[in-house]
Structure formats: structure tokens, C-alpha cells
N, C-alpha and C. Protein backbone atom coordinates (compact mmCIF):
# COMPACT_ATOMS: atom_id res chain seq x y z
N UNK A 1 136.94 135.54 129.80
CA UNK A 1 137.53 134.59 128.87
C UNK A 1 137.19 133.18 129.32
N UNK A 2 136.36 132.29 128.22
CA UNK A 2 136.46 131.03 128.64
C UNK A 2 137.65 129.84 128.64
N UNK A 3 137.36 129.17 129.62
CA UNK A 3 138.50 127.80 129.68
C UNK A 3 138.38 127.01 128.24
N UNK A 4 139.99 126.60 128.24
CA UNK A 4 140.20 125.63 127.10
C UNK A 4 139.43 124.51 126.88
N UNK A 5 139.04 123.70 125.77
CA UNK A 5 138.93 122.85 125.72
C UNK A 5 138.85 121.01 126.98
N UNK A 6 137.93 120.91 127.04
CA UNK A 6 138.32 119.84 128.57
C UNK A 6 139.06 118.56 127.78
N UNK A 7 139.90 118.04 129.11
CA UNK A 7 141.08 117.03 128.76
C UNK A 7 139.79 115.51 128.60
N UNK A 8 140.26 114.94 128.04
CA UNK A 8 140.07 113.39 128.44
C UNK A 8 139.89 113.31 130.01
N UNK A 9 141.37 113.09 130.92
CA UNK A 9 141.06 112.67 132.07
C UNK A 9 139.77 113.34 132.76
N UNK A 10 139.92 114.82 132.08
CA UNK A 10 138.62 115.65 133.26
C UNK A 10 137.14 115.57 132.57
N UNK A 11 137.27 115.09 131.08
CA UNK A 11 135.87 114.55 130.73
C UNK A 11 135.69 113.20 131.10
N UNK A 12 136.77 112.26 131.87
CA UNK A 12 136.31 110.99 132.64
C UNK A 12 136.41 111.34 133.83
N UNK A 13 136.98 111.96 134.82
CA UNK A 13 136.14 112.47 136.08
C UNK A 13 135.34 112.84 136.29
N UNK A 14 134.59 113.70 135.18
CA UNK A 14 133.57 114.61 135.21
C UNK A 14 132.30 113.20 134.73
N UNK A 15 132.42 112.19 134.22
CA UNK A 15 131.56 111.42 133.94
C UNK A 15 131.44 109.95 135.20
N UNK A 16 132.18 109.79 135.78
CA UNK A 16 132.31 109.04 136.88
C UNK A 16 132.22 109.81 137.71
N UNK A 17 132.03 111.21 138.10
CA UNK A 17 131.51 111.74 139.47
C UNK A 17 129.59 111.99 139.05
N UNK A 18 129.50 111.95 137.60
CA UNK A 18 127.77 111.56 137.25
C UNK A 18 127.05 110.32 137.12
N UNK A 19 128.38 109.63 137.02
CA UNK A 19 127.84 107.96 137.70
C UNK A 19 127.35 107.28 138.50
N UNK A 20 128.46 107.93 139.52
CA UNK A 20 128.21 107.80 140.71
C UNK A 20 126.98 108.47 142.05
N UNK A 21 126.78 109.59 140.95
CA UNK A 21 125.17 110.28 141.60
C UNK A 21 124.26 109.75 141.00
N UNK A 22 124.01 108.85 139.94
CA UNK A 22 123.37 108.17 139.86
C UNK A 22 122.52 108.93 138.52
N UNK A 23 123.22 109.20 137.87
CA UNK A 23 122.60 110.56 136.45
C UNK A 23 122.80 109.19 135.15
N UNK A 24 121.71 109.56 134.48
CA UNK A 24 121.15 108.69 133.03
C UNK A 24 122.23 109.36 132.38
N UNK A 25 122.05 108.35 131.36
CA UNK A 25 123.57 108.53 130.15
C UNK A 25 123.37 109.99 129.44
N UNK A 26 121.94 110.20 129.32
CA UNK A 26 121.51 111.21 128.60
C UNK A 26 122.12 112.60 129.90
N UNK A 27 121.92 112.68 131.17
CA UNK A 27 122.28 113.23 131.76
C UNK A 27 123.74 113.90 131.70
N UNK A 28 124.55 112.61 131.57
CA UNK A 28 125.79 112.67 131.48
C UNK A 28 126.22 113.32 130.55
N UNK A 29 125.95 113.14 129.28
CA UNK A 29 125.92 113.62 127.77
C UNK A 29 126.07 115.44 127.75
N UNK A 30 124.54 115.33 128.40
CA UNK A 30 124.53 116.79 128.62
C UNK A 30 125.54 118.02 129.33
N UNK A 31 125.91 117.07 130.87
CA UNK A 31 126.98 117.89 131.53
C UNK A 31 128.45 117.73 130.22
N UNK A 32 129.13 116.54 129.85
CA UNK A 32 129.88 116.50 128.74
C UNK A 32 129.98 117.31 127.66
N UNK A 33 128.61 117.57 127.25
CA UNK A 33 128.74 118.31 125.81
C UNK A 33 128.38 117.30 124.52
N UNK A 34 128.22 115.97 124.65
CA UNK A 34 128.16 115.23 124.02
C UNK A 34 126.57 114.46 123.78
N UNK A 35 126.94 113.34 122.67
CA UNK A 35 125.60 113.10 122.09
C UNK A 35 125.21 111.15 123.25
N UNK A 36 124.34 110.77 123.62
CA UNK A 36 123.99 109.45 124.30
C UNK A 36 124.64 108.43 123.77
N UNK A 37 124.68 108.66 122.61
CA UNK A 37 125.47 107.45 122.18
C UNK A 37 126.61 107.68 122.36
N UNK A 38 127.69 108.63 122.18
CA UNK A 38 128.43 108.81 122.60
C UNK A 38 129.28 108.05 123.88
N UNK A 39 128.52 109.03 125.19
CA UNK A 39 128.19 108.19 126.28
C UNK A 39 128.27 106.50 126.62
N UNK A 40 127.38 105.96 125.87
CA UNK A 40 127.24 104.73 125.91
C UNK A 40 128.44 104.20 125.29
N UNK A 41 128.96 104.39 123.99
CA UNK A 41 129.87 103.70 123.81
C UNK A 41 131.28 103.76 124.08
N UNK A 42 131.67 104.52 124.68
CA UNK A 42 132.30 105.37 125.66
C UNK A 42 132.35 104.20 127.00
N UNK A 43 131.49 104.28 127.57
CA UNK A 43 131.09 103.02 128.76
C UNK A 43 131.21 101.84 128.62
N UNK A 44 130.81 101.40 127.14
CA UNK A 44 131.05 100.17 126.80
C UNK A 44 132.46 99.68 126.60
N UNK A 45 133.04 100.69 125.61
CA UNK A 45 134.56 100.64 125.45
C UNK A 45 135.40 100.25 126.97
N UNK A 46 135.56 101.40 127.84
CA UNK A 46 135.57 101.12 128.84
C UNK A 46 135.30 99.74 130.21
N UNK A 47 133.84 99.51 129.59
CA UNK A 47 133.80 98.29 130.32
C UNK A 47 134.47 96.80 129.77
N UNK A 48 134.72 96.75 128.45
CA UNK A 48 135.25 95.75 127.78
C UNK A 48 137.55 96.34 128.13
N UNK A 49 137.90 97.10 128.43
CA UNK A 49 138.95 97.43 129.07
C UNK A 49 138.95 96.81 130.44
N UNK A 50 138.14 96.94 131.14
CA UNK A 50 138.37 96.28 132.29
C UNK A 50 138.11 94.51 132.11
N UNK A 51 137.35 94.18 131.41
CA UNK A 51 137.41 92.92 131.32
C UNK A 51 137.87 91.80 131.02
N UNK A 52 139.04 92.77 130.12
CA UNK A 52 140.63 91.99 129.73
C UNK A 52 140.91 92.13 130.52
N UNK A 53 141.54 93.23 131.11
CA UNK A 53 142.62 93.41 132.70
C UNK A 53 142.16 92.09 133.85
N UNK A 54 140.69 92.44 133.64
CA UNK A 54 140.80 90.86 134.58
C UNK A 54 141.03 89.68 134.07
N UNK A 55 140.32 88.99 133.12
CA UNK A 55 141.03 88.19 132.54
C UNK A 55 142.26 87.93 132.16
N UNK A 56 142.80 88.69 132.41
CA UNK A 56 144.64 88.49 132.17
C UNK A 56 144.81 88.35 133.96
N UNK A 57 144.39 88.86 134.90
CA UNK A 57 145.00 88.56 135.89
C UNK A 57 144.25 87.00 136.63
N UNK A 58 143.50 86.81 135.81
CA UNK A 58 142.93 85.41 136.37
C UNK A 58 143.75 84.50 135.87
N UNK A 59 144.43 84.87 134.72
CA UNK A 59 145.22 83.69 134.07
C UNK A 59 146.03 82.96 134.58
């Protein structure tokens, strides 16, 4: 019997432990299940999240 559906948190662990080995978006995609763009905007989203958080703490 296969496992459920993967969570959010463990499809963002599972993509920050392929980051961090140094795997192309397309790479990533693949272990995910998902399409590059995906990926990318996914990262982008993400990186524009952190860039408020700092900007609010620079304030």
C-alpha cells in the first residue's frame, strides 16, 4: 500500500534538502512530482516572504 498524499511542510523539506545539494529546479520538480515552473514560483513566492520579514524588522 502506498503513502498518502505528501504534506506541504514535507514537500518543503523535501525541496530545501535539494537545495541544499545543490539540484536544478528541474531536478527538484522531479523528486516533488511537479512541473519547473512550479518550482520556481514556489521559490520566488517564498523569497519575496522573507523579504518583508526583513524589512519589517529593519524598521
Amino acid at each position: 500500500m502506498g503513502r498518502g498524499p505528501e504534506t506541504a511542510p514535507q514537500a518543503a523539506g523535501r525541496a530545501r534538502a535539494a537545495l541544499l545539494r545543490g539540484l536544478s529546479d528541474q531536478e527538484i520538480a522531479d523528486i516533488l512530482g511537479v512541473s519547473r515552473a512550479t518550482v520556481r514560483s514556489q521559490w520566488a513566492r517564498a523569497l519575496d516572504k522573507l523579504r518583508i520579514k526583513r524589512v519589517r524588522r529593519e524598521a
